[in-house]
Protein backbone atom coordinates (compact mmCIF):
# COMPACT_ATOMS: atom_id res chain seq x y z
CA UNK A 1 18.24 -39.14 -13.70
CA UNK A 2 16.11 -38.98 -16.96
CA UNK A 3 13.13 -41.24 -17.59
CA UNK A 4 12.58 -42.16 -21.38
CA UNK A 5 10.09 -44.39 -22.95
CA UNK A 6 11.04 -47.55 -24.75
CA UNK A 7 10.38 -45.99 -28.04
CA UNK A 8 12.78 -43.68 -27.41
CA UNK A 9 15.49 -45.56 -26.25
CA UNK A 10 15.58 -47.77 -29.11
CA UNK A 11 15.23 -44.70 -31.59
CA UNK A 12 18.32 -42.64 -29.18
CA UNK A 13 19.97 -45.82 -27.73
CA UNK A 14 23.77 -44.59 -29.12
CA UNK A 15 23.12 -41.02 -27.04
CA UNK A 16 21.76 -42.70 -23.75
CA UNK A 17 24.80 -44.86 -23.79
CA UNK A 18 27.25 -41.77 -24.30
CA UNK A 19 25.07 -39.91 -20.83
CA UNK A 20 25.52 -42.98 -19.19
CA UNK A 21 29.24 -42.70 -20.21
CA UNK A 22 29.37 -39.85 -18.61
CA UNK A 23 27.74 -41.04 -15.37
CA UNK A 24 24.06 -40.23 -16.13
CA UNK A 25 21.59 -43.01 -15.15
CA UNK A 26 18.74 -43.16 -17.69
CA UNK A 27 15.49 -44.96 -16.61
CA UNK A 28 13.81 -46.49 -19.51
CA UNK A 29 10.03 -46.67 -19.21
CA UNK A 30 6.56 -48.36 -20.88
CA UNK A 31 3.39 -46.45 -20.13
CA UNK A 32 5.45 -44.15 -17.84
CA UNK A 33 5.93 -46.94 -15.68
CA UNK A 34 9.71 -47.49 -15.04
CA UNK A 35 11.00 -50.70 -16.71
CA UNK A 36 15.25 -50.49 -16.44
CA UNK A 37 17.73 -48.42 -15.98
CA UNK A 38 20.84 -47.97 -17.43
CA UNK A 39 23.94 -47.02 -15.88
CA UNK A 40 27.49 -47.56 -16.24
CA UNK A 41 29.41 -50.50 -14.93
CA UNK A 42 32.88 -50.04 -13.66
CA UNK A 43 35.24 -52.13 -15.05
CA UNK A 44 37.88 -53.66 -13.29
CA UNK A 45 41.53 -52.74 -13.52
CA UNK A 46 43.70 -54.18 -16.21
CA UNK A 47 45.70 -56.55 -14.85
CA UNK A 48 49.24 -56.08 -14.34
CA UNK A 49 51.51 -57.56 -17.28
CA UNK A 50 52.95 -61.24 -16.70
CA UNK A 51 56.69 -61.30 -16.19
CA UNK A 52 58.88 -63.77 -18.26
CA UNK A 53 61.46 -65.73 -16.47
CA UNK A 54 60.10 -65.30 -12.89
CA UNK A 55 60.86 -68.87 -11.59
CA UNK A 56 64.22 -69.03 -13.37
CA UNK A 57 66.68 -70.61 -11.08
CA UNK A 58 64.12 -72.28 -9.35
CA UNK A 59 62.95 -75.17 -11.45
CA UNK A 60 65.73 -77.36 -12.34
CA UNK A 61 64.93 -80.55 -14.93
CA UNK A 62 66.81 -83.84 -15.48
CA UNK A 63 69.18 -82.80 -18.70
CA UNK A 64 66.96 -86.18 -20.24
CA UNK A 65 63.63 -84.84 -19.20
CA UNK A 66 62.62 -83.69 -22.97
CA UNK A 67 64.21 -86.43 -24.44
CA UNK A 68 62.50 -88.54 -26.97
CA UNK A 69 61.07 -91.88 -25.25
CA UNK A 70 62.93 -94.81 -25.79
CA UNK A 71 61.05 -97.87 -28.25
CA UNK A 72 60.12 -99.65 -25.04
CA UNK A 73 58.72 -96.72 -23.13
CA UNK A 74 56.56 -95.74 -26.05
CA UNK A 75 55.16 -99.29 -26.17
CA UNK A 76 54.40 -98.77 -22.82
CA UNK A 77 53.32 -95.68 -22.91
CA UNK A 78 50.78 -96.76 -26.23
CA UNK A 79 49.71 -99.81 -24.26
CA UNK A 80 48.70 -98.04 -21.32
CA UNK A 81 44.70 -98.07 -20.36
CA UNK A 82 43.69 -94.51 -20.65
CA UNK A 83 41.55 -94.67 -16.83
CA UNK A 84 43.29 -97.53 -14.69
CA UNK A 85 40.92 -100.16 -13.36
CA UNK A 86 39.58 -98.79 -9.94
CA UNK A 87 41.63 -99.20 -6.82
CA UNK A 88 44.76 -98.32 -8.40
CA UNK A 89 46.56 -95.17 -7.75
């Protein structure tokens, strides 16, 4: 563990960092009275890569689900309230 004084740090802040990169903890002080310390923090893992195509032949849609909305279901659709009066569900 080293102690340094703020002065220092600021002046030497790029070194500390590398010590503490290398798992030294580095107590920064004012007046010799210690202040902070730095110290690495340990990063979590990487998470694992996402998979394409893991729920393929288990969602099945209607052959008309991404079919363009008929003229009356996009009136109804434009007509709609955007939050339904209360009570409705």
């Amino acid at each position: 563990m080293t102690r340094v004084n703020i002065q220092d740090a600021k002046t030497h802040l790029s070194r500390y960092i590398d010590r503490v990169e290398q798992g030294e903890v580095i107590i920064v002080c004012r007046h010799n009275r210690p202040v902070a310390e730095l110290r690495a923090i340990e990063t979590s893992l990487a998470r694992p890569a996402r998979v394409a195509g893991l729920l393929k032949g288990r969602i099945h849609w209607e052959p008309d689900a991404f079919a363009p909305m008929t003229a009356e279901e996009l009136a109804e659709f434009d007509a709609a309230p955007v939050f339904p009066p209360a009570g409705q569900a």
